[in-house]
N, C-alpha and C. Protein backbone atom coordinates (compact mmCIF):
# COMPACT_ATOMS: atom_id res chain seq x y z
N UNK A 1 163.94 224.47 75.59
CA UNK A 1 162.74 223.75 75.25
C UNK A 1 161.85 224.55 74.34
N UNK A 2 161.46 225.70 74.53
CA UNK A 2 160.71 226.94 73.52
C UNK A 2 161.84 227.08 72.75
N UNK A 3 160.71 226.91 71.47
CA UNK A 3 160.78 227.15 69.97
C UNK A 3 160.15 227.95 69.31
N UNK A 4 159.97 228.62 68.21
CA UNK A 4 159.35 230.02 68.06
C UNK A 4 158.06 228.89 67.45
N UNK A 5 158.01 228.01 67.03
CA UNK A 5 157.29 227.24 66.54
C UNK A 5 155.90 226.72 67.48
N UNK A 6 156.61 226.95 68.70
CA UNK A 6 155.20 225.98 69.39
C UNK A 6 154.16 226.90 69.54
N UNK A 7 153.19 225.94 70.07
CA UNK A 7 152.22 227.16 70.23
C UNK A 7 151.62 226.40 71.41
N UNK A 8 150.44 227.17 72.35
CA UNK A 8 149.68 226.54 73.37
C UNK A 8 148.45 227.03 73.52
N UNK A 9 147.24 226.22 73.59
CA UNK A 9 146.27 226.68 73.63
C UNK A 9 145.61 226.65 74.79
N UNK A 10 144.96 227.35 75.61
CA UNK A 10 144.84 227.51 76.96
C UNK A 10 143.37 227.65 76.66
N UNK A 11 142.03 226.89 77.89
CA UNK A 11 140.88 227.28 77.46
C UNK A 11 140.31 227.25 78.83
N UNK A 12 140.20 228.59 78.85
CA UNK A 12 139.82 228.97 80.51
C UNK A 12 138.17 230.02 80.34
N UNK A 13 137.50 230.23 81.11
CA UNK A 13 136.44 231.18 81.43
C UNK A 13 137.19 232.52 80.68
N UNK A 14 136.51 233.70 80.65
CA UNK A 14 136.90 234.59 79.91
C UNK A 14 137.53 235.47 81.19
N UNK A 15 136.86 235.16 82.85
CA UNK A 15 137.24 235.89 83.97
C UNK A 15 138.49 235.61 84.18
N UNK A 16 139.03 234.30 84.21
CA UNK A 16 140.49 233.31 84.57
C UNK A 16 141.10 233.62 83.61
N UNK A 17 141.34 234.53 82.20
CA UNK A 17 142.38 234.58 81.80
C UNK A 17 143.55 234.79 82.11
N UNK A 18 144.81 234.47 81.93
CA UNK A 18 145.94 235.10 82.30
C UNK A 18 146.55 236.61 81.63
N UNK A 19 146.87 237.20 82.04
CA UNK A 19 147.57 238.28 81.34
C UNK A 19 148.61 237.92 80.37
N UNK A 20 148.46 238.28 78.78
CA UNK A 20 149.80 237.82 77.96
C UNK A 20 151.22 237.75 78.47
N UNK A 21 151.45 239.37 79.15
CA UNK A 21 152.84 239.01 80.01
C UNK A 21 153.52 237.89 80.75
N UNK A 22 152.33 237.38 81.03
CA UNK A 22 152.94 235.71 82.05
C UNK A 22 153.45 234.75 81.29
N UNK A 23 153.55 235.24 79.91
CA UNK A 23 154.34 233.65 79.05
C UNK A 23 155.19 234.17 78.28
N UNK A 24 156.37 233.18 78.17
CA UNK A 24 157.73 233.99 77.35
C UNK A 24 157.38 234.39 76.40
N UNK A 25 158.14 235.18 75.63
CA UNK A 25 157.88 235.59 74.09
C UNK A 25 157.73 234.92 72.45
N UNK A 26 158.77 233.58 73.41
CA UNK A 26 158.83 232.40 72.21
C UNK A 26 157.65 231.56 72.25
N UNK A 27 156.94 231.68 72.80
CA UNK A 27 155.44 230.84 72.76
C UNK A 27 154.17 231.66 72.26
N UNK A 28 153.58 231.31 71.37
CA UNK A 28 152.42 232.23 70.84
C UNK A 28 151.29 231.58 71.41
N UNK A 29 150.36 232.16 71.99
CA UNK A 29 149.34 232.19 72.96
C UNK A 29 147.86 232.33 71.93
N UNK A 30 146.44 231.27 72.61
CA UNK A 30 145.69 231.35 71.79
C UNK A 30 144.70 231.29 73.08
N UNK A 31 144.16 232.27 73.72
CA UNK A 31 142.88 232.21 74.14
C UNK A 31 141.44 231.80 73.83
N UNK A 32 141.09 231.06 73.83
CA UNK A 32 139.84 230.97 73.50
C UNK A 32 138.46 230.53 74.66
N UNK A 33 137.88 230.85 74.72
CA UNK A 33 136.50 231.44 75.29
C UNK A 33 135.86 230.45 75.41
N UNK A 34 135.46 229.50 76.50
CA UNK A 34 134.93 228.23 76.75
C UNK A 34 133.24 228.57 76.37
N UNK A 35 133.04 230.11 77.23
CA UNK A 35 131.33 230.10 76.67
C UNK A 35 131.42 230.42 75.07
N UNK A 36 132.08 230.98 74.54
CA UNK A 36 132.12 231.57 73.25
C UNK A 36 131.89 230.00 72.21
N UNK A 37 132.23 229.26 72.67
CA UNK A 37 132.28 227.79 71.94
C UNK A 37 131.12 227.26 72.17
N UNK A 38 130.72 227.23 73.39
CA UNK A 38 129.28 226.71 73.99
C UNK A 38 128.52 227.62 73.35
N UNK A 39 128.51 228.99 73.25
CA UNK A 39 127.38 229.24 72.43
C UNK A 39 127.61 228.73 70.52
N UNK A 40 128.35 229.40 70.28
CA UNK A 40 128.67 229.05 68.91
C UNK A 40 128.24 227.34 68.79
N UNK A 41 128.61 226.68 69.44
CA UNK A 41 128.18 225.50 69.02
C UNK A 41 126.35 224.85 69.67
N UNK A 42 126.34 225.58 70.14
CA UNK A 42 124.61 225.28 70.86
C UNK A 42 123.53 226.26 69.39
N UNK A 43 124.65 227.58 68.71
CA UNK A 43 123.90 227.63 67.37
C UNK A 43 124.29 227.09 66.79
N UNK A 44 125.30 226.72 66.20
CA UNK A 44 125.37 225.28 65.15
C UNK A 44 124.15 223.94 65.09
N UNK A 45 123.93 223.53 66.59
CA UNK A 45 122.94 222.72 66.88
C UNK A 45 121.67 223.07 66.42
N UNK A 46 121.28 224.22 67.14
CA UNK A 46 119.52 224.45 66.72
C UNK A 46 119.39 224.47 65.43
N UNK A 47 120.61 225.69 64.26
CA UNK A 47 120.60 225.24 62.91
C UNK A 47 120.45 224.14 62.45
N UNK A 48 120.78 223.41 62.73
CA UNK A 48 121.03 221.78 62.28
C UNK A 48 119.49 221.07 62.32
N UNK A 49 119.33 221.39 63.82
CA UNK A 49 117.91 220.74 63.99
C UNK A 49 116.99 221.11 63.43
N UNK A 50 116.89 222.12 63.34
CA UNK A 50 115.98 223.04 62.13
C UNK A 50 115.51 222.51 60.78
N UNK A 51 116.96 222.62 60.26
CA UNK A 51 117.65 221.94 58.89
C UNK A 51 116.72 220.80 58.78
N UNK A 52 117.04 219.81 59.44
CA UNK A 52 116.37 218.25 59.82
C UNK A 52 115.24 218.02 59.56
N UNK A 53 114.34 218.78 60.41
CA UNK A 53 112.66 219.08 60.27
C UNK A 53 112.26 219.32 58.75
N UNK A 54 113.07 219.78 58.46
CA UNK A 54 112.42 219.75 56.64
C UNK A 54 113.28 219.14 55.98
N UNK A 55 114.05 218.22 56.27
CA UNK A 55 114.94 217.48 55.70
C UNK A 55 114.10 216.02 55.48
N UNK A 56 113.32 215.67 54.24
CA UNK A 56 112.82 214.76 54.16
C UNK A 56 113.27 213.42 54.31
N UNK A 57 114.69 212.79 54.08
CA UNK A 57 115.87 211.86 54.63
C UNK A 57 115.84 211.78 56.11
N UNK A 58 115.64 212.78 56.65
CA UNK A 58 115.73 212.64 57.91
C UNK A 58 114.78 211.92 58.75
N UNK A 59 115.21 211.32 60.04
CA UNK A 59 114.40 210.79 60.73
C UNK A 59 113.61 211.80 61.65
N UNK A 60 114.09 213.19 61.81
CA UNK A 60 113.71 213.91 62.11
C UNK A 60 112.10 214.59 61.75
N UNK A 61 112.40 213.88 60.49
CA UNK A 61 110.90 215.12 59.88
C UNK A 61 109.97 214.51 60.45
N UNK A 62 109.05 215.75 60.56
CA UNK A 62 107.64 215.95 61.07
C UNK A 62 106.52 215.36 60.32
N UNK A 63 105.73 215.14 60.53
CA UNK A 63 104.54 214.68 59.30
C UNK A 63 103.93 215.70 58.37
N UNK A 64 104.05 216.95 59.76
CA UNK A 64 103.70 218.25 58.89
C UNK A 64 104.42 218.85 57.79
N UNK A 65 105.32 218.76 57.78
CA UNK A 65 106.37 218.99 56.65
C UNK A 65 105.84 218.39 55.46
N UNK A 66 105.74 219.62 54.10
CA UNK A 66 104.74 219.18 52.84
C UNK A 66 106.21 218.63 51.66
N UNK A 67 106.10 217.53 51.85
CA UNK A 67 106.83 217.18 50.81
C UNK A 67 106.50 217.30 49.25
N UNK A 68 107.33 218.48 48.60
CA UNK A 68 106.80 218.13 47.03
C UNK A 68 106.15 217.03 46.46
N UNK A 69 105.25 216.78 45.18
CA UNK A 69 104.56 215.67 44.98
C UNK A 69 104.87 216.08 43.59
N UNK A 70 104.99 214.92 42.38
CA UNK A 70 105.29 215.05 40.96
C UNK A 70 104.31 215.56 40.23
N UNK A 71 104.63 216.50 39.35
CA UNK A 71 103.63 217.29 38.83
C UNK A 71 103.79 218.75 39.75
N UNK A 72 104.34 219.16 40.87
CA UNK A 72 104.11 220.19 41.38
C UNK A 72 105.57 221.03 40.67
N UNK A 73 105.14 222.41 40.82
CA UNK A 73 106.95 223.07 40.20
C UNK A 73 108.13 223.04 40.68
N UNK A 74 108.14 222.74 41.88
CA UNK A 74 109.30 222.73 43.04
C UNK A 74 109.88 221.06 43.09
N UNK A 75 109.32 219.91 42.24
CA UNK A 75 109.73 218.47 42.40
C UNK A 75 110.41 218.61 41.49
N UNK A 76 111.75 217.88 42.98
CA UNK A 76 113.07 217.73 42.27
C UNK A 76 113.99 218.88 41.67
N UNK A 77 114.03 219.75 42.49
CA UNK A 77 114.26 220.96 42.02
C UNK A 77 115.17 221.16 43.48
N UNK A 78 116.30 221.56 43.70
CA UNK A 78 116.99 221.77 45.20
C UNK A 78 116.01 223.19 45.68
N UNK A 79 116.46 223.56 47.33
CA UNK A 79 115.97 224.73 47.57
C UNK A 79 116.25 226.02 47.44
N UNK A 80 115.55 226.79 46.96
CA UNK A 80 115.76 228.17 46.60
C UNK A 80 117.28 229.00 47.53
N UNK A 81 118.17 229.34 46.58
CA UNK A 81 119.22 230.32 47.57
C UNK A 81 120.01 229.24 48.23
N UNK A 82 120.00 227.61 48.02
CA UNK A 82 121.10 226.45 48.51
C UNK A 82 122.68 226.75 47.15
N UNK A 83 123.52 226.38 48.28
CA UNK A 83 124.49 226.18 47.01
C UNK A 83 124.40 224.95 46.36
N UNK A 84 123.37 223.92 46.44
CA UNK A 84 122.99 223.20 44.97
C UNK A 84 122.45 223.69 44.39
N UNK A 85 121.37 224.66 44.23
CA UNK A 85 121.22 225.08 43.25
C UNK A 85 121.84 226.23 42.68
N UNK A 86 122.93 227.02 43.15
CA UNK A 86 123.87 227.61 42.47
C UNK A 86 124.64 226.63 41.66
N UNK A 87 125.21 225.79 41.89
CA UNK A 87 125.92 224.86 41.39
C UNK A 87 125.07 224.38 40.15
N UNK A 88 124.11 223.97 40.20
CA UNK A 88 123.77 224.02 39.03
C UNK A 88 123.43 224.62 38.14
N UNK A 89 122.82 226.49 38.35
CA UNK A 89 122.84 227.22 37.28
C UNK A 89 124.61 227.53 36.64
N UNK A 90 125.66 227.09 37.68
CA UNK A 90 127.11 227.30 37.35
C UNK A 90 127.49 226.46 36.56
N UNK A 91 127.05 225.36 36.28
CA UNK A 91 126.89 223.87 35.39
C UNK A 91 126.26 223.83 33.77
N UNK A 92 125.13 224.93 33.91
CA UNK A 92 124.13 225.12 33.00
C UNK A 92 124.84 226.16 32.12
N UNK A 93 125.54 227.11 32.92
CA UNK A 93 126.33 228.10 32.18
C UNK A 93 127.37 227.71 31.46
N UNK A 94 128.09 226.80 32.32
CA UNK A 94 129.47 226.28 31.72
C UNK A 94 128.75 225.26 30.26
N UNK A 95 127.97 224.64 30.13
CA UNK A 95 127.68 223.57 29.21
C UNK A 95 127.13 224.33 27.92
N UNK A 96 126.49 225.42 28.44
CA UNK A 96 126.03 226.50 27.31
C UNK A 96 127.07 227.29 26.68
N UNK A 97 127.88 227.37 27.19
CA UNK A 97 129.39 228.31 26.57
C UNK A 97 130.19 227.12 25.73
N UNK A 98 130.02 225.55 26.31
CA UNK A 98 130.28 224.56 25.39
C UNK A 98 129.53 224.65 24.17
N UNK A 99 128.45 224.27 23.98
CA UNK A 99 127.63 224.19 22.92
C UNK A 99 127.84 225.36 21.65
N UNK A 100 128.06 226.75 22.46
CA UNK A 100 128.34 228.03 21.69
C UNK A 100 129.89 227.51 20.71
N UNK A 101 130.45 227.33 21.77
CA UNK A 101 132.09 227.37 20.73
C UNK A 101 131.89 225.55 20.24
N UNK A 102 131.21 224.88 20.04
CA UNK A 102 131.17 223.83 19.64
C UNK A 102 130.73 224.45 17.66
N UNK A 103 129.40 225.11 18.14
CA UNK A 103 128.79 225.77 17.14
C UNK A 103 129.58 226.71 16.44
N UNK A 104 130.65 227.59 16.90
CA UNK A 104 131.39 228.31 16.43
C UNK A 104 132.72 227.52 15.81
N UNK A 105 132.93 226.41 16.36
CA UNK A 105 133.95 225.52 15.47
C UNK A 105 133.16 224.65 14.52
N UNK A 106 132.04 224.05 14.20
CA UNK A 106 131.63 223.76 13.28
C UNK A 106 131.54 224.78 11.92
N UNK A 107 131.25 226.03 12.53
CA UNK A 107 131.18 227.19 11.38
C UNK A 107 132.76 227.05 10.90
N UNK A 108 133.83 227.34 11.65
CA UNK A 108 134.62 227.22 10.58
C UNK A 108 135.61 226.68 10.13
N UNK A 109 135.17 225.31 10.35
CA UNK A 109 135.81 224.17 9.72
C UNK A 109 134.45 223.44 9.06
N UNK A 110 133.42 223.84 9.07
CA UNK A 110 132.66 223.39 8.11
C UNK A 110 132.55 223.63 6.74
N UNK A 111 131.33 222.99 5.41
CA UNK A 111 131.23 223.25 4.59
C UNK A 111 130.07 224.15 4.14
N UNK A 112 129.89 224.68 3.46
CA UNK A 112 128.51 225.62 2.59
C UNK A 112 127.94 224.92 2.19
N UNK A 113 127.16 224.21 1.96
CA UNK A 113 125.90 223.69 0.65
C UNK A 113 124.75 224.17 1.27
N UNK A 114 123.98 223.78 0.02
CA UNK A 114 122.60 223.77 -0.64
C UNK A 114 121.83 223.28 0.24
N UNK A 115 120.43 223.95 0.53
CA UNK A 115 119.77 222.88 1.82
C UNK A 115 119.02 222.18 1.08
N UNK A 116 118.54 221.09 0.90
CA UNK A 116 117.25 220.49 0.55
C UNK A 116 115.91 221.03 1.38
N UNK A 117 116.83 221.39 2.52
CA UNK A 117 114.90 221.34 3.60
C UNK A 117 114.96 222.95 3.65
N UNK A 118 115.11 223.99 3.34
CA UNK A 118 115.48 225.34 3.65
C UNK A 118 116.14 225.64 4.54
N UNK A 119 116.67 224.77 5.24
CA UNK A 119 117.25 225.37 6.85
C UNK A 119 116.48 226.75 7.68
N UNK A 120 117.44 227.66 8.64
CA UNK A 120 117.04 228.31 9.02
C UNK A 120 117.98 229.34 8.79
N UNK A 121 118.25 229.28 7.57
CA UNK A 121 118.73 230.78 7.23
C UNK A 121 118.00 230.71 5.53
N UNK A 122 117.80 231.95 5.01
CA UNK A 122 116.30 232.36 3.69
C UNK A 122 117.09 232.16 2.80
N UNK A 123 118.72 232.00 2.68
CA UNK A 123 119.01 231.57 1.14
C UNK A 123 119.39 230.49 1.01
N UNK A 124 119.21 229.45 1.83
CA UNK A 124 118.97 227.86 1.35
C UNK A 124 120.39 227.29 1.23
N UNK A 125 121.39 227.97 2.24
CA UNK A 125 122.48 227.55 2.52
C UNK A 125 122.93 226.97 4.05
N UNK A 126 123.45 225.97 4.16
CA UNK A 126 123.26 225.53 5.71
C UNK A 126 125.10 225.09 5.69
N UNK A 127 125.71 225.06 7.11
CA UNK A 127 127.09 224.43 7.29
C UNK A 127 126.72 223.05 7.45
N UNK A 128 127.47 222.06 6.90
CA UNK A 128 128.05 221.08 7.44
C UNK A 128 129.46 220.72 7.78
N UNK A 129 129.64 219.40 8.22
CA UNK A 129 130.53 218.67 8.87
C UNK A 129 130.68 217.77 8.95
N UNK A 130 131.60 216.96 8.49
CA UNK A 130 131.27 214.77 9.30
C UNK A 130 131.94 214.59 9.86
N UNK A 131 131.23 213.85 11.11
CA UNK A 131 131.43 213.57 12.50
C UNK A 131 133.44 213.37 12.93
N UNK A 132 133.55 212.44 11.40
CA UNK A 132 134.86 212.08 12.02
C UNK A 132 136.25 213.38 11.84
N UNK A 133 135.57 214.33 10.89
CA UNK A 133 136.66 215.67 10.63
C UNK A 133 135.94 216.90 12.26
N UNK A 134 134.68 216.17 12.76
CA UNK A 134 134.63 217.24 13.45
C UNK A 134 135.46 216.35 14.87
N UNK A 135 135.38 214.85 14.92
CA UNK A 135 135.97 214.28 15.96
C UNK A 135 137.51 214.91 16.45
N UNK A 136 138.44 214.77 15.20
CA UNK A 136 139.60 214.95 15.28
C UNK A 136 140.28 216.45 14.92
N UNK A 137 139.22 217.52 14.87
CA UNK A 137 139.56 218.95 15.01
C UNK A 137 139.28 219.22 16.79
N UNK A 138 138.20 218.66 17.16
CA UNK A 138 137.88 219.26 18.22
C UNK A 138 138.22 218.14 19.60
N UNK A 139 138.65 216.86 18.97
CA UNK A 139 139.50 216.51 20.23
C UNK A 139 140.57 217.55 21.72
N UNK A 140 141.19 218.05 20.30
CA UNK A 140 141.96 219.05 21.17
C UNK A 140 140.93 220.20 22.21
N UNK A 141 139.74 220.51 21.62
CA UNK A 141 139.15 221.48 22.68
C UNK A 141 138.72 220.88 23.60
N UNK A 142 138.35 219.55 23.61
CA UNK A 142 137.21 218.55 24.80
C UNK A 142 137.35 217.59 24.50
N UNK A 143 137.31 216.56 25.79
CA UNK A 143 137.09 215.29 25.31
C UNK A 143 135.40 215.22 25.07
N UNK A 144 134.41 216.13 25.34
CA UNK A 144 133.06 215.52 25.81
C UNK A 144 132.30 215.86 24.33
N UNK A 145 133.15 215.46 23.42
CA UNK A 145 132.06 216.17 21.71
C UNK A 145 130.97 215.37 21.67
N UNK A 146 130.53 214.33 21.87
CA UNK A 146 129.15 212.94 21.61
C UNK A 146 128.41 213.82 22.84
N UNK A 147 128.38 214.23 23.74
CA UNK A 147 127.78 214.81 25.08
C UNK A 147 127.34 215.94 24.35
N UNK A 148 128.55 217.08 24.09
CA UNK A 148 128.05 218.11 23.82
C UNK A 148 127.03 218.78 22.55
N UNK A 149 126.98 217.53 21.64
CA UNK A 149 126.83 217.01 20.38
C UNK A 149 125.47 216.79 20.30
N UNK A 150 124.88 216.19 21.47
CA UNK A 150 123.64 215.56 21.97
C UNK A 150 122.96 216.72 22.22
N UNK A 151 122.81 217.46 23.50
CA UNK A 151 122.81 218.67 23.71
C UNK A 151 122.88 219.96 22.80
N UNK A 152 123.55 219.99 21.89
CA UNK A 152 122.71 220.99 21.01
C UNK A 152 121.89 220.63 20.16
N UNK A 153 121.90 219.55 19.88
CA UNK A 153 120.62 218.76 19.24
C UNK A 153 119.19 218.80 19.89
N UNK A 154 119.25 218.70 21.22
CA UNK A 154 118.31 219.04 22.09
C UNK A 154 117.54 220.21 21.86
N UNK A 155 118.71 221.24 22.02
CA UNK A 155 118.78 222.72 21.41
C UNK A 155 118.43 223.45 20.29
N UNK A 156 118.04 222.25 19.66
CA UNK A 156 117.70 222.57 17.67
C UNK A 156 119.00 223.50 17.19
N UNK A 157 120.39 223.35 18.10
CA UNK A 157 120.99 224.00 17.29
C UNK A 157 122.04 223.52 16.04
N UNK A 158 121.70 221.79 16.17
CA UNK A 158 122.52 221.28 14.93
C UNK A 158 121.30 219.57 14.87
N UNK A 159 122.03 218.83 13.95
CA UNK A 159 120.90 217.98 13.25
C UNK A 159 121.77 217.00 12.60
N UNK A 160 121.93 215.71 12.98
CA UNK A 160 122.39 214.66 12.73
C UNK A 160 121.57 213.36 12.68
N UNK A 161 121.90 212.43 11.91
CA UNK A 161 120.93 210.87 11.58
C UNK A 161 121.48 210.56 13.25
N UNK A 162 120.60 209.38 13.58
CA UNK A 162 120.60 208.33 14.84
C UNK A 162 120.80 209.24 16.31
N UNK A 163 120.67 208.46 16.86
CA UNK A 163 121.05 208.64 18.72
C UNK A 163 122.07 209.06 18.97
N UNK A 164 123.04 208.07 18.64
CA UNK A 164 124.57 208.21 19.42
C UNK A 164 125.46 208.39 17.89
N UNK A 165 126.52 208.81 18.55
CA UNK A 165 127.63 209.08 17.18
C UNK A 165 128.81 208.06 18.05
N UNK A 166 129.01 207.41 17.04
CA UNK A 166 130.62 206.45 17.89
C UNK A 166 132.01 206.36 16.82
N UNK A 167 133.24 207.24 17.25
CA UNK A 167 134.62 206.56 16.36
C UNK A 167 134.66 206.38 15.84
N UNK A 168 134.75 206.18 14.49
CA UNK A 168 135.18 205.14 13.25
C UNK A 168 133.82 204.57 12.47
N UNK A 169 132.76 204.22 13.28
CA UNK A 169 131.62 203.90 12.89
C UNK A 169 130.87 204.82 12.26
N UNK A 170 130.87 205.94 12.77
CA UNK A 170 130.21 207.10 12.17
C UNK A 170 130.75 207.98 11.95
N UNK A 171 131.80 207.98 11.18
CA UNK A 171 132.61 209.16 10.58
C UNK A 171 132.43 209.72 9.47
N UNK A 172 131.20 209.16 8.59
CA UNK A 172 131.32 210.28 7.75
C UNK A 172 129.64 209.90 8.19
N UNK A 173 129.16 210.40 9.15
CA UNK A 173 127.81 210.84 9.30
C UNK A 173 127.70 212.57 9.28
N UNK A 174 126.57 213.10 8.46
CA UNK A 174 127.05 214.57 8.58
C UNK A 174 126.31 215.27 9.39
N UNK A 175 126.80 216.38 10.10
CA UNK A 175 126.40 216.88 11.16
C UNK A 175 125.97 218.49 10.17
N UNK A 176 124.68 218.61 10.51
CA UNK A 176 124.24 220.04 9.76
C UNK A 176 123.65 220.90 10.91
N UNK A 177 124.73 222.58 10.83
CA UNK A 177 124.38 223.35 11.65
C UNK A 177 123.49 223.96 11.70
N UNK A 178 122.45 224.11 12.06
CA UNK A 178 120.87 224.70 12.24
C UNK A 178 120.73 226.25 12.04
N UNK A 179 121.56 226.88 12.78
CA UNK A 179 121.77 228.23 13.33
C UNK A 179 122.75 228.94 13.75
């Protein structure tokens, strides 16, 4: 009937254990600690409840509990040292290393000319690009170029006519690199 495979878990007081010797060799043995669980899980609980009390969703919260108000620095902002807000400076990083090599493939598959407006470099030379030679170079790096596209625009780090850029429609709209 024992298989090296089974296993049995026995959950007795820590006094009532049995001695390992009392079970064959082909059975692997897992003691575990009835108070050791009761406590571990009685702290899981108070954490939790804790948690709750300033958990504004919750039915738990207190009245005393100061909920951010708009206009203050902390609205809408997760809490300090949560892994949401790691997650999002990890988000912020990743989208910024986009924008960089977005900018670094416009440089060189772009063109040189003449600025009309001076740009931001002193000899009046700026890169361009149109949309649809930058669509189908940089397909292969991302699908997200109109996203990432937006976003350095945000950034003042490039400068295109309208809102949105779409396929075929705006392919020879030109995209001029800022910086």
């Amino acid at each position: 009937m024992g298989t090296n495979s089974q296993s049995t878990t026995i959950m007795e007081s820590e006094e009532d254990a049995p001695a390992a010797s009392q079970f064959s060799d082909d059975t692997a043995v897992c003691i575990v600690s009835v108070k050791g669980l009761k406590e571990n899980w009685q702290k899981w609980s108070d954490e939790h409840q804790e948690y709750q009390k300033h958990n504004p969703f919750s039915h738990d919260t207190r009245p005393s509990v100061v909920v951010p108000q708009r206009g203050q620095d902390d609205y809408g902002r997760p809490l300090q040292g949560s892994m949401t807000e790691q997650r999002g400076k990890d988000a912020h990083t990743h989208i910024s290393r986009e924008v960089q090599e977005l900018c670094e493939v416009i440089r060189n598959i772009g063109e040189t000319r003449n600025s009309d407006e001076g740009g931001s470099s002193g000899d009046g030379k700026v890169i361009t690009v149109e949309f649809g030679k930058l669509f189908e170079h940089y397909v292969t790096i991302s699908n997200k170029l109109v996203g990432i596209l937006l976003r350095a625009r945000k950034q003042r780090l490039v400068n295109f006519e309208g809102e949105m850029l779409w396929q075929g429609k705006d392919d020879h709209v030109v995209i001029t690199l800022l910086q």
